[in-house]
C-alpha atoms as a PDB file:
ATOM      1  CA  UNK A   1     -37.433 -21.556  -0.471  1.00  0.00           C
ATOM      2  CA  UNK A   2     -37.008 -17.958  -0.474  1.00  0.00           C
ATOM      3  CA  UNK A   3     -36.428 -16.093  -4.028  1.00  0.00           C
ATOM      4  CA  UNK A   4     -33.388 -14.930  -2.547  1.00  0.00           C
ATOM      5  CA  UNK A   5     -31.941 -18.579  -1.448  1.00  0.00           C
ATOM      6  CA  UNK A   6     -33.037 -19.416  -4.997  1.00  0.00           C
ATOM      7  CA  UNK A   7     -30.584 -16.738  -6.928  1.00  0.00           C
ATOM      8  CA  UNK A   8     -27.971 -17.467  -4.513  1.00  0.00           C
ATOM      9  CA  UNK A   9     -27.348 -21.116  -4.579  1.00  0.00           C
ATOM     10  CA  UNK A  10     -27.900 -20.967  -8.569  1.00  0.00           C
ATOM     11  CA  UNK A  11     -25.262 -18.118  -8.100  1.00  0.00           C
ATOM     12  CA  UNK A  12     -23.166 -20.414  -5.954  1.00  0.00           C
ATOM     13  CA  UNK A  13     -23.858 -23.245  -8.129  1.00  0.00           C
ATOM     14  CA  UNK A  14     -22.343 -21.507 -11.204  1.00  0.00           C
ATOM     15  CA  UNK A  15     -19.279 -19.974  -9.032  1.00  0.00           C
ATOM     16  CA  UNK A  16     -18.152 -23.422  -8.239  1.00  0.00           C
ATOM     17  CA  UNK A  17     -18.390 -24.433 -11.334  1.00  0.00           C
ATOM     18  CA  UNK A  18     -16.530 -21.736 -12.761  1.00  0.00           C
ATOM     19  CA  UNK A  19     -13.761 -21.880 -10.790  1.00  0.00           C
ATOM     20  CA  UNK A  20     -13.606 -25.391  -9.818  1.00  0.00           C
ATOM     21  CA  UNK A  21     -11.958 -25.943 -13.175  1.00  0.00           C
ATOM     22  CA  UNK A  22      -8.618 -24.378 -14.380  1.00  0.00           C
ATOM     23  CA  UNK A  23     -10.083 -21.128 -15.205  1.00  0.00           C
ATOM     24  CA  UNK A  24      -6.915 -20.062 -17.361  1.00  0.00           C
ATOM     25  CA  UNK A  25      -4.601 -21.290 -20.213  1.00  0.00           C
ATOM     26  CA  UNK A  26      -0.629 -20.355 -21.224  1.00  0.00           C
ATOM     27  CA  UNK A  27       0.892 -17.330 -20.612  1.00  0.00           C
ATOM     28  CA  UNK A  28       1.570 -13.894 -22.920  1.00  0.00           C
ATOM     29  CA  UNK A  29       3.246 -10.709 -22.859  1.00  0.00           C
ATOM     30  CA  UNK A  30       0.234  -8.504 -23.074  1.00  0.00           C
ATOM     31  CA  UNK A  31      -3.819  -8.834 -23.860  1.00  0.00           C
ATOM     32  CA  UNK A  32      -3.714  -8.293 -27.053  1.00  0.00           C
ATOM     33  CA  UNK A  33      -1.636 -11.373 -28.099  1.00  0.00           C
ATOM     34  CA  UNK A  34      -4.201 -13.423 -26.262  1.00  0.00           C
ATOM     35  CA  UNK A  35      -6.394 -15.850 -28.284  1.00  0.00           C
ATOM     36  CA  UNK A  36      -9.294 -14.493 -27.169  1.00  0.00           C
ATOM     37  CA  UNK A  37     -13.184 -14.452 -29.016  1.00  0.00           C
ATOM     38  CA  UNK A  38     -15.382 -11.778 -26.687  1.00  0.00           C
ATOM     39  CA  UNK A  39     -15.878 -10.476 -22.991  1.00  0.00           C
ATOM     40  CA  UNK A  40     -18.751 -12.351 -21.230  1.00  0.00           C
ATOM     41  CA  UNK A  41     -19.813  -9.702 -19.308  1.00  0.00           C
ATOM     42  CA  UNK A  42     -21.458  -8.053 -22.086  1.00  0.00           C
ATOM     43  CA  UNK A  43     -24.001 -11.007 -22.430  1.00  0.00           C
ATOM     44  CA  UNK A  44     -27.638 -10.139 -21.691  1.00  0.00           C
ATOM     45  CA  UNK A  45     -27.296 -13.796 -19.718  1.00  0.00           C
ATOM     46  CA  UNK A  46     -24.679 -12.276 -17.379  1.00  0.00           C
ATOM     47  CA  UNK A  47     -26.501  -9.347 -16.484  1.00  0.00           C
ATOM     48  CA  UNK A  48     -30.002 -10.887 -15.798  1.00  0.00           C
ATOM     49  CA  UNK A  49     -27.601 -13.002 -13.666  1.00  0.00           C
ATOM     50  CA  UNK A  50     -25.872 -10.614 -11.850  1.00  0.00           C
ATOM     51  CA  UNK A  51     -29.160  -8.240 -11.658  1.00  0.00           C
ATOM     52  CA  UNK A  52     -31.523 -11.030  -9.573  1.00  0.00           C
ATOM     53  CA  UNK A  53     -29.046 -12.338  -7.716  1.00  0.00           C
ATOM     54  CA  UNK A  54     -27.966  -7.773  -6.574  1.00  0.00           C
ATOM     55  CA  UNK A  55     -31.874  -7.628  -6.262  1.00  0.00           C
ATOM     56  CA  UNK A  56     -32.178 -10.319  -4.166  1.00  0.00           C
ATOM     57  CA  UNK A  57     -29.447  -9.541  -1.989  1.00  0.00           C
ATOM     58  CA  UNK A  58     -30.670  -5.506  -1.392  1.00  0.00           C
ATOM     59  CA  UNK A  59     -34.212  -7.514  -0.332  1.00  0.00           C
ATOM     60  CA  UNK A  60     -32.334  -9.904   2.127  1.00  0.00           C
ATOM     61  CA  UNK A  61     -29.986  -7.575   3.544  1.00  0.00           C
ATOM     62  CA  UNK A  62     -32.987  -4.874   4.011  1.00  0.00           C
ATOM     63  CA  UNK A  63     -34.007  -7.536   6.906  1.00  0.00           C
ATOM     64  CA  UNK A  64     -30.837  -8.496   8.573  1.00  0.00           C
ATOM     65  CA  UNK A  65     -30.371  -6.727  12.430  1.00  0.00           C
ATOM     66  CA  UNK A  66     -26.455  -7.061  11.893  1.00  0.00           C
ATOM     67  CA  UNK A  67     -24.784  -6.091   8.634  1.00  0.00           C
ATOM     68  CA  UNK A  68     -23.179  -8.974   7.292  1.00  0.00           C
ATOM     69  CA  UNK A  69     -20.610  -9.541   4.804  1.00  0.00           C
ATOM     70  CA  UNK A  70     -19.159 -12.754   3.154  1.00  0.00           C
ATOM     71  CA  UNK A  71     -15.812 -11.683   2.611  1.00  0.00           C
ATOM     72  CA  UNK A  72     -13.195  -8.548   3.308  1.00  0.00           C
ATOM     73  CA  UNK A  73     -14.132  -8.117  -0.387  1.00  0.00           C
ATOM     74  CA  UNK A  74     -17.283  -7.122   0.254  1.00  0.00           C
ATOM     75  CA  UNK A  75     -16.288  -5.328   3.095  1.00  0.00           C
ATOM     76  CA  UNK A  76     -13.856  -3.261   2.158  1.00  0.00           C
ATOM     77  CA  UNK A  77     -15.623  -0.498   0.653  1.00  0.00           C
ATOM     78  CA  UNK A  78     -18.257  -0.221   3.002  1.00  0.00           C
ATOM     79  CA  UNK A  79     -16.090   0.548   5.771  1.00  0.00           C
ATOM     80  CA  UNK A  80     -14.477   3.182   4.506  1.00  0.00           C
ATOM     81  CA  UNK A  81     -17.875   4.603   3.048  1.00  0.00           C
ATOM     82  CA  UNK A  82     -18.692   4.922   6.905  1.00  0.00           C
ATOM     83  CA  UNK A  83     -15.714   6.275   7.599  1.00  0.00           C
ATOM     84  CA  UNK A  84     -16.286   8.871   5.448  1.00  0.00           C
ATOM     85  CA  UNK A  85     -19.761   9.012   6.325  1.00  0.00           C
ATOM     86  CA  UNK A  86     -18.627   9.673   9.699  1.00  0.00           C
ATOM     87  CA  UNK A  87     -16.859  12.294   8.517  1.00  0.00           C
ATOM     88  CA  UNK A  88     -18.484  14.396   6.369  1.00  0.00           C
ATOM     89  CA  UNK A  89     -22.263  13.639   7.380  1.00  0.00           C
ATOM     90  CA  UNK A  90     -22.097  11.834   3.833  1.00  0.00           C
ATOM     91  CA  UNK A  91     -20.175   9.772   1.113  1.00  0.00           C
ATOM     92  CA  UNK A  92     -19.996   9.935  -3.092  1.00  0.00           C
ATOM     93  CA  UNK A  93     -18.942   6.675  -4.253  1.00  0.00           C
ATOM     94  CA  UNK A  94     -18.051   6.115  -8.321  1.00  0.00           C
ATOM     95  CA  UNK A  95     -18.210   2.807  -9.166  1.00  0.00           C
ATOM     96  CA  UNK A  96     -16.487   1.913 -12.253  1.00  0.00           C
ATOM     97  CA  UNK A  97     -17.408  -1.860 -13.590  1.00  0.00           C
ATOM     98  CA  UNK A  98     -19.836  -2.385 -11.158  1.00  0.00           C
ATOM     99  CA  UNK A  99     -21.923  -4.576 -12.507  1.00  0.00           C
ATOM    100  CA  UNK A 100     -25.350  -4.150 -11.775  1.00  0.00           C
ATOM    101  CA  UNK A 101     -24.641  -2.361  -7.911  1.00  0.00           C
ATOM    102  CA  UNK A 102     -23.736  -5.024  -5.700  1.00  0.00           C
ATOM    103  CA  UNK A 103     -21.184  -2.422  -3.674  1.00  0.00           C
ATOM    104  CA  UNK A 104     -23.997  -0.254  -3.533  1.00  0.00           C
ATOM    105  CA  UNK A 105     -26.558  -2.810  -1.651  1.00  0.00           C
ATOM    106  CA  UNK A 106     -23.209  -3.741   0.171  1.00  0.00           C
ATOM    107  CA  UNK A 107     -22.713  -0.142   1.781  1.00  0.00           C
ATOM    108  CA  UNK A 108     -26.072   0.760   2.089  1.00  0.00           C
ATOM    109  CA  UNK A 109     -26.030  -1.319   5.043  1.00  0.00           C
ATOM    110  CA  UNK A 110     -24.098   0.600   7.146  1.00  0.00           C
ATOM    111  CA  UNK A 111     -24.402   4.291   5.068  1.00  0.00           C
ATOM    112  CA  UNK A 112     -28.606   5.577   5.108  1.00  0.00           C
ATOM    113  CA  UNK A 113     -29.506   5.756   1.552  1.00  0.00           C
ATOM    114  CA  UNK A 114     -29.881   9.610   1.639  1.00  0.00           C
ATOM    115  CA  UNK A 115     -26.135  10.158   2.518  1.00  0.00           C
ATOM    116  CA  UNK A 116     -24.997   8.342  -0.676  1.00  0.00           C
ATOM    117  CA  UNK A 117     -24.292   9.622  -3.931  1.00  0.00           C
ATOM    118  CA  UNK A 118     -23.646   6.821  -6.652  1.00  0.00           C
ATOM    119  CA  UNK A 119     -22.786   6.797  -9.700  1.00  0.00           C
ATOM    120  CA  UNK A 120     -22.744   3.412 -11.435  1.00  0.00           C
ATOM    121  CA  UNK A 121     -20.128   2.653 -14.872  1.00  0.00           C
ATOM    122  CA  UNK A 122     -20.683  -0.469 -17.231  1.00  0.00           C
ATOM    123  CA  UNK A 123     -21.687  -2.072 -19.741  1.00  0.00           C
ATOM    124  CA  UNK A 124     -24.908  -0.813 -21.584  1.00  0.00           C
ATOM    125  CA  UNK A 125     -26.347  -4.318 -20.963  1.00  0.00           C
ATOM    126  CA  UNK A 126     -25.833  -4.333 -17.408  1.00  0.00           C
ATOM    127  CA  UNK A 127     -26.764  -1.265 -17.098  1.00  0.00           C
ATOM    128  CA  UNK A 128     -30.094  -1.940 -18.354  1.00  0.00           C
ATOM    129  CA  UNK A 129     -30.662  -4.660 -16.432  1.00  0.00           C
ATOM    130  CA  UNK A 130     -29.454  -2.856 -12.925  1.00  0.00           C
ATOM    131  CA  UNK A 131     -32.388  -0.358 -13.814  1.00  0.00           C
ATOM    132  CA  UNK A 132     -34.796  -2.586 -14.271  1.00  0.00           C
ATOM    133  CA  UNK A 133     -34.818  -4.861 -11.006  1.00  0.00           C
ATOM    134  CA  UNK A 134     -35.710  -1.970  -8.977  1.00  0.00           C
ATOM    135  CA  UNK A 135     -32.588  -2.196  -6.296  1.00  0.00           C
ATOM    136  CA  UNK A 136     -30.864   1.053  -6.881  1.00  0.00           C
ATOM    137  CA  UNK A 137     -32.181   4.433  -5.602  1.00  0.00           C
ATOM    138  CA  UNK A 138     -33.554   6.703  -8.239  1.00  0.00           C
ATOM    139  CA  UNK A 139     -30.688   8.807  -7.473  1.00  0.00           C
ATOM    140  CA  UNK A 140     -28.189   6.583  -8.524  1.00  0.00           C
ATOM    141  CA  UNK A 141     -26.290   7.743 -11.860  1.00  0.00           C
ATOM    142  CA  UNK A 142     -25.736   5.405 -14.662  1.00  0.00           C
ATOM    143  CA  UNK A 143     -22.851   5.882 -17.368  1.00  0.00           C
ATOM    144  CA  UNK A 144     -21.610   3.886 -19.665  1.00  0.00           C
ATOM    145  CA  UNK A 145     -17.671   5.800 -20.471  1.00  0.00           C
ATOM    146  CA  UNK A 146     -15.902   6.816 -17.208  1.00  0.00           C
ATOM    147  CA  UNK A 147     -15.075   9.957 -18.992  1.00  0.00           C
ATOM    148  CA  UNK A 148     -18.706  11.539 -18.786  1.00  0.00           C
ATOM    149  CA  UNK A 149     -19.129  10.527 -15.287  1.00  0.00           C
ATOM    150  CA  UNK A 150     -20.277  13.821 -13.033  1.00  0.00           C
ATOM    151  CA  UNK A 151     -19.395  13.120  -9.327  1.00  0.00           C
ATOM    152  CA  UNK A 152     -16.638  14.764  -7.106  1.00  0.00           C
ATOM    153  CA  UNK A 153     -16.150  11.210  -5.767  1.00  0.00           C
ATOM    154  CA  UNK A 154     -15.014  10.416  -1.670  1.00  0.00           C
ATOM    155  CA  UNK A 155     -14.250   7.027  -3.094  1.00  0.00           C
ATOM    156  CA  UNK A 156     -13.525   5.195  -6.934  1.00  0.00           C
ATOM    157  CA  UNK A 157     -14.132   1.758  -6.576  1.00  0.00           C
ATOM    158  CA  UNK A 158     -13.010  -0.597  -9.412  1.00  0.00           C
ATOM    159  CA  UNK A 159     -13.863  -4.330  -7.892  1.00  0.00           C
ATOM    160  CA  UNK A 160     -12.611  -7.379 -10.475  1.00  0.00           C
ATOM    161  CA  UNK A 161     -12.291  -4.341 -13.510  1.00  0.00           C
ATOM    162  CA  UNK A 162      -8.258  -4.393 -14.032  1.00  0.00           C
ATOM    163  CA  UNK A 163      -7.695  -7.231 -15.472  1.00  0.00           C
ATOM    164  CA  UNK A 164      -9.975  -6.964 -18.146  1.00  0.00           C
ATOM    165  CA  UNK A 165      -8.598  -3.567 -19.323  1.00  0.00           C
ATOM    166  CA  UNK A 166      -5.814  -3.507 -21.948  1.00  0.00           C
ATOM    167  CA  UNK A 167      -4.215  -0.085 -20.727  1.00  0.00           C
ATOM    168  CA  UNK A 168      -4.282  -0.512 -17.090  1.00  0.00           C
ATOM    169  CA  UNK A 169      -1.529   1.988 -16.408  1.00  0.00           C
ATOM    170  CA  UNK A 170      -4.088   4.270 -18.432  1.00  0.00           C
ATOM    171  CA  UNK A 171      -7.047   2.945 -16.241  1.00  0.00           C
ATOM    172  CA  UNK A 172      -5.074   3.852 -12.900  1.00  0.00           C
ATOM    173  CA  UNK A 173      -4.082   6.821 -14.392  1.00  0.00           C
ATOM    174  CA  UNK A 174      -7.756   8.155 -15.104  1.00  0.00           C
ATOM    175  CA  UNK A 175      -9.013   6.314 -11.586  1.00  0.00           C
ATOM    176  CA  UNK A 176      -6.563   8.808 -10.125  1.00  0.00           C
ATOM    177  CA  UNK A 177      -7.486  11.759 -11.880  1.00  0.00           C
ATOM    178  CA  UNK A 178     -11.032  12.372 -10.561  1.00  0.00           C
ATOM    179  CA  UNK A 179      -9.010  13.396  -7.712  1.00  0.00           C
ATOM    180  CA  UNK A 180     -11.177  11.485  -5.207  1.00  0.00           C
ATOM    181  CA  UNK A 181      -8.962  11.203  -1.227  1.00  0.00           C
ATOM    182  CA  UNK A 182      -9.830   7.513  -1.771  1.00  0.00           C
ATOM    183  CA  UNK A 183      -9.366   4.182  -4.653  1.00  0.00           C
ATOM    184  CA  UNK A 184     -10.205   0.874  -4.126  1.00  0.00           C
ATOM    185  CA  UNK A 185      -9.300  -1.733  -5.660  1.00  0.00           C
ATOM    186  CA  UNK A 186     -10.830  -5.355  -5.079  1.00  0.00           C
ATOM    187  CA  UNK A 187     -10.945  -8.599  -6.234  1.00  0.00           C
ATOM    188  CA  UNK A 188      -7.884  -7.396  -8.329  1.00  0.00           C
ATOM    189  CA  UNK A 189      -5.147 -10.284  -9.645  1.00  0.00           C
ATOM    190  CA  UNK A 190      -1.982  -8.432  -8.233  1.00  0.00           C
ATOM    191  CA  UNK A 191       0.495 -10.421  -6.787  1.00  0.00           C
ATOM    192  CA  UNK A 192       4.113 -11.085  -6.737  1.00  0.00           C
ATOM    193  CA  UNK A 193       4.575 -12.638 -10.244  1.00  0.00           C
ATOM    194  CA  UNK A 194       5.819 -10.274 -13.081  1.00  0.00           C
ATOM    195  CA  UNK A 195       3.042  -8.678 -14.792  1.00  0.00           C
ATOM    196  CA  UNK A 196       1.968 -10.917 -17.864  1.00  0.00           C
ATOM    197  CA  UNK A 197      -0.995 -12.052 -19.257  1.00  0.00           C
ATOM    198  CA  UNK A 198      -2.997 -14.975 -19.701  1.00  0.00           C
ATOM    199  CA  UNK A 199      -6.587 -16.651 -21.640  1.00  0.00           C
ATOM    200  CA  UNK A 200      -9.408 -16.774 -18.997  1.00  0.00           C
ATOM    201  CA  UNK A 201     -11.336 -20.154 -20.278  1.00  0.00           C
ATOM    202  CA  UNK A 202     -14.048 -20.547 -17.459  1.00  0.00           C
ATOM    203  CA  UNK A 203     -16.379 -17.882 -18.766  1.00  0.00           C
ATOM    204  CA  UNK A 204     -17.921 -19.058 -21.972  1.00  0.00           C
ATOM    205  CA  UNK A 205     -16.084 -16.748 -24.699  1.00  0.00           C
ATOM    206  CA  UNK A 206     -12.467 -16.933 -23.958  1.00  0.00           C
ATOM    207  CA  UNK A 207     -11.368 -13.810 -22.464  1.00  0.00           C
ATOM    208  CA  UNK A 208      -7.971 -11.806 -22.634  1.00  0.00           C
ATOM    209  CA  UNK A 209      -6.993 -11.728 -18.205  1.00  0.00           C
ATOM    210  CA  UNK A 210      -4.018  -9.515 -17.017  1.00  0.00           C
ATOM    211  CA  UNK A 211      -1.949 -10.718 -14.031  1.00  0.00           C
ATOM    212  CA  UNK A 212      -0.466  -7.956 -12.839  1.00  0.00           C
ATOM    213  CA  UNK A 213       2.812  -7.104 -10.654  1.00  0.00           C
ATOM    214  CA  UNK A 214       1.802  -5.735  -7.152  1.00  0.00           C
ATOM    215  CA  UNK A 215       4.842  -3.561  -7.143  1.00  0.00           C
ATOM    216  CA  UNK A 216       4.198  -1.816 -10.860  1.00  0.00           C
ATOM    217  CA  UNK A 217       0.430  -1.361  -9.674  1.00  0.00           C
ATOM    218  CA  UNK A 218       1.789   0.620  -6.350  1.00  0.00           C
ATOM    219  CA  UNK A 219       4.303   2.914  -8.584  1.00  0.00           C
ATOM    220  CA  UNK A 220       2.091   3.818 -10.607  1.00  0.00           C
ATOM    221  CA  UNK A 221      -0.689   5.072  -8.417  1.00  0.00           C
ATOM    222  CA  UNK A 222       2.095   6.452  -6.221  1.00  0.00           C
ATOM    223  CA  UNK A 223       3.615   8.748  -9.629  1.00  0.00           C
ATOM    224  CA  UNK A 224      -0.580  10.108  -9.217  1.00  0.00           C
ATOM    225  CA  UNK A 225      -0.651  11.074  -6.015  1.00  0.00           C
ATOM    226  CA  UNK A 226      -1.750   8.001  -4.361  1.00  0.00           C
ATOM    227  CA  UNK A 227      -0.546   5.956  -1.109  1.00  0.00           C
ATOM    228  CA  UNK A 228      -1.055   2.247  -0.215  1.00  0.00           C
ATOM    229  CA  UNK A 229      -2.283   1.843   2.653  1.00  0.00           C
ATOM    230  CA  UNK A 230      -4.181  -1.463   2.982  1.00  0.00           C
ATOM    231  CA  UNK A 231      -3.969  -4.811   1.339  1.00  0.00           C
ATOM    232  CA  UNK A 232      -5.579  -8.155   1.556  1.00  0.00           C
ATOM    233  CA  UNK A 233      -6.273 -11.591  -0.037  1.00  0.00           C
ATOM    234  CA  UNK A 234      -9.299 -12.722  -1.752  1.00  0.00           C
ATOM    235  CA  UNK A 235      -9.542 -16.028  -0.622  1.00  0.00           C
ATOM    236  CA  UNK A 236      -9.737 -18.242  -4.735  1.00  0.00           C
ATOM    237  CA  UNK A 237      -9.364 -21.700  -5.155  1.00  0.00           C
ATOM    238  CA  UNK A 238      -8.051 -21.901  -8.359  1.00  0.00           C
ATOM    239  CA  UNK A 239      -6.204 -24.342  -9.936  1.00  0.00           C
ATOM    240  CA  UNK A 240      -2.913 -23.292 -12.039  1.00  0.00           C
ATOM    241  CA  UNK A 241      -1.128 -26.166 -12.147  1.00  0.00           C
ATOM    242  CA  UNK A 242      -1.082 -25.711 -16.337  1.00  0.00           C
ATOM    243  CA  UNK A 243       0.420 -22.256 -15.615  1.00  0.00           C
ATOM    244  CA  UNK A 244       4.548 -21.728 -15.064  1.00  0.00           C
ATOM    245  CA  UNK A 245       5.163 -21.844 -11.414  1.00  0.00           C
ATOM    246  CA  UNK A 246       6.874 -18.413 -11.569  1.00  0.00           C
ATOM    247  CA  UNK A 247       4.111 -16.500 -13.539  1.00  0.00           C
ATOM    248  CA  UNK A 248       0.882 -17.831 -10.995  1.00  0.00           C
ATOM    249  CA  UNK A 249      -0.865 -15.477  -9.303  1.00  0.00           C
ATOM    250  CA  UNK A 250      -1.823 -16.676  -5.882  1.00  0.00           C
ATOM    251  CA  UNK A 251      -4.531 -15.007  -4.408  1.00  0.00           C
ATOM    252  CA  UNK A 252      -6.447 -11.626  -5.763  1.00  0.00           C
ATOM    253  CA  UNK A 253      -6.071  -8.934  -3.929  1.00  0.00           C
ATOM    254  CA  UNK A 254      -7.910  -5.617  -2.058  1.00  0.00           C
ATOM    255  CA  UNK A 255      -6.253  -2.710  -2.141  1.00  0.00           C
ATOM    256  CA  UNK A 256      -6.889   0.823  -0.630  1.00  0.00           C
ATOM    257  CA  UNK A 257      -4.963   3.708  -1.813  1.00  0.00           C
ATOM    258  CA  UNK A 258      -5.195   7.279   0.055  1.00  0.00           C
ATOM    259  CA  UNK A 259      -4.639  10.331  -1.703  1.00  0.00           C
ATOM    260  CA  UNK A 260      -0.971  11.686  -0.985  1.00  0.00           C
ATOM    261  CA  UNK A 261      -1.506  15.684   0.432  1.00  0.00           C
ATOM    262  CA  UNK A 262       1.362  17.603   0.595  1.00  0.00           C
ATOM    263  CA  UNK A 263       2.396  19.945   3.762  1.00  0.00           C
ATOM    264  CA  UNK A 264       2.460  22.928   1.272  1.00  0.00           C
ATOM    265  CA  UNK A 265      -1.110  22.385   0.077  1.00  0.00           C
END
C-alpha cells in the first residue's frame, strides 16, 4: 500500500469517527459562555496529522492526468484561482487558517506553481509542521497574525476558520480589508438558524463552535464592499438530534463573495 493510501484511510478512519458521533452539545448565546478547555488544532498531534496526510496528497495529485477533487469544497477555490489565472497570467492567494496548505496542493493542479503567490496563516505548530514535509514551494509565505501578512491578495480564503473565531464580524471585517476582488469562504457553518453558539465535543479538548446566520454573514460583508455571488453545501453527516430543532445547522456552507466596484471608481 502506497504511503499516500496509508495517510488517507487513517485520515478517513479518524473523520468517521469524528463525526459519526454527535460532534456538539447545548446551545449558547456567544463563545465565550461555552464550557470549553482548549482548541485542538494547536496540538503538535493535529498538525503532524494534517501535514502527512497535505504531503501525501501534493505527491498523489503530482501523478494524476485529470485534476480531481473530492468535493465542491475542495473545488471551489481552485476554480476561481484559474479564473484569475486566466486573467491576469497569475493569481495571489492568502490563506488564513490553512492548516498546513491543503488549498495550495488543491490549486496547484490546475494553476503552474510559478503563477502562484501564497501566503499561508496559522498556528505556529502547524506552521512548523507545513515547513517541514517539504510540500509547499519555497516561495510560499508563512505568518502566524493576519495582520503582518504582505500580499495584495486576488483571493482570501478562510476554509472551516469562522467558527472558531470569537469576533467574526471583526474577522469578516479584516478578511475584507486587504481589499482583495475575491473571499472565500468554505466549509463554513452558515445556515438558516439564528446565529448562536454551541460546545464542539468530537475533537478531544472541547471547543467553543459558532453557528452562524447566513443572512448576518451576507450583511456584513455586503456593509465592506462585498457581493454574494455563489453558495453551496458541504455535504456532513452529523447528528444533532441533542440540539433544538430550530437552532441546527444543516449543512456547512461555500461561499464566494466578489468585491462590489462602483460606476464612479
Amino acid at each position: 500500500m502506497s504511503r499516500f493510501r496509508r495517510v488517507a484511510r487513517r485520515a478517513a478512519q479518524l473523520y468517521r469517527a469524528v463525526w459519526r458521533v454527535r460532534p456538539f452539545e447545548g446551545i449558547y448565546p456567544n463563545r465565550g459562555s461555552v464550557p470549553a478547555s482548549g482548541e485542538a488544532f494547536v496540538t503538535e498531534a493535529w498538525a503532524k496529522t494534517a501535514a502527512e496526510y497535505t504531503a501525501s496528497l501534493a505527491q498523489r495529485l503530482q501523478s494524476e492526468p485529470v485534476p480531481r477533487f473530492d468535493s465542491a469544497e475542495a473545488m471551489c477555490l481552485p476554480f476561481l484561482a484559474a479564473i484569475v489565472h486566466g486573467e491576469k497570467g497569475r493569481v495571489a492567494i492568502l490563506d488564513v487558517g490553512g492548516g498546513a496548505g491543503v488549498a495550495y496542493v488543491q490549486v496547484r493542479q490546475v494553476v503552474p506553481a510559478d503563477a502562484i503567490e501564497y501566503v499561508l496563516v496559522d498556528n505556529a505548530t502547524v506552521l512548523a509542521a507545513a515547513r517541514a514535509a517539504g510540500h509547499l514551494p519555497a516561495t510560499a509565505r508563512f505568518h502566524e497574525d493576519l495582520a503582518t501578512t504582505d500580499i495584495a491578495p486576488d483571493i482570501v480564503h478562510a476554509g472551516s476558520v469562522i467558527q472558531y473565531i470569537d469576533d467574526y464580524r471583526g474577522f469578516l471585517e479584516m478578511l475584507a480589508r486587504r481589499g482583495a476582488p475575491w473571499i472565500v469562504l468554505t466549509n463554513s457553518p452558515v445556515g438558516d438558524m439564528p446565529t448562536c453558539a454551541t460546545r464542539q465535543v468530537n475533537m478531544g479538548a472541547p471547543m467553543a463552535y459558532w453557528f452562524l446566520n447566513a443572512a448576518e454573514v451576507t450583511a456584513i460583508l455586503r456593509e465592506a464592499g462585498y457581493g454574494l455571488i455563489f453558495s453551496s453545501a458541504c455535504e456532513r453527516d452529523y447528528d444533532l438530534d441533542n440540539l433544538p430543532e430550530d437552532q441546527r445547522i444543516a449543512d456547512p456552507r461555500n461561499l464566494v463573495f466578489r468585491r462590489v466596484v462602483s460606476d464612479s471608481r
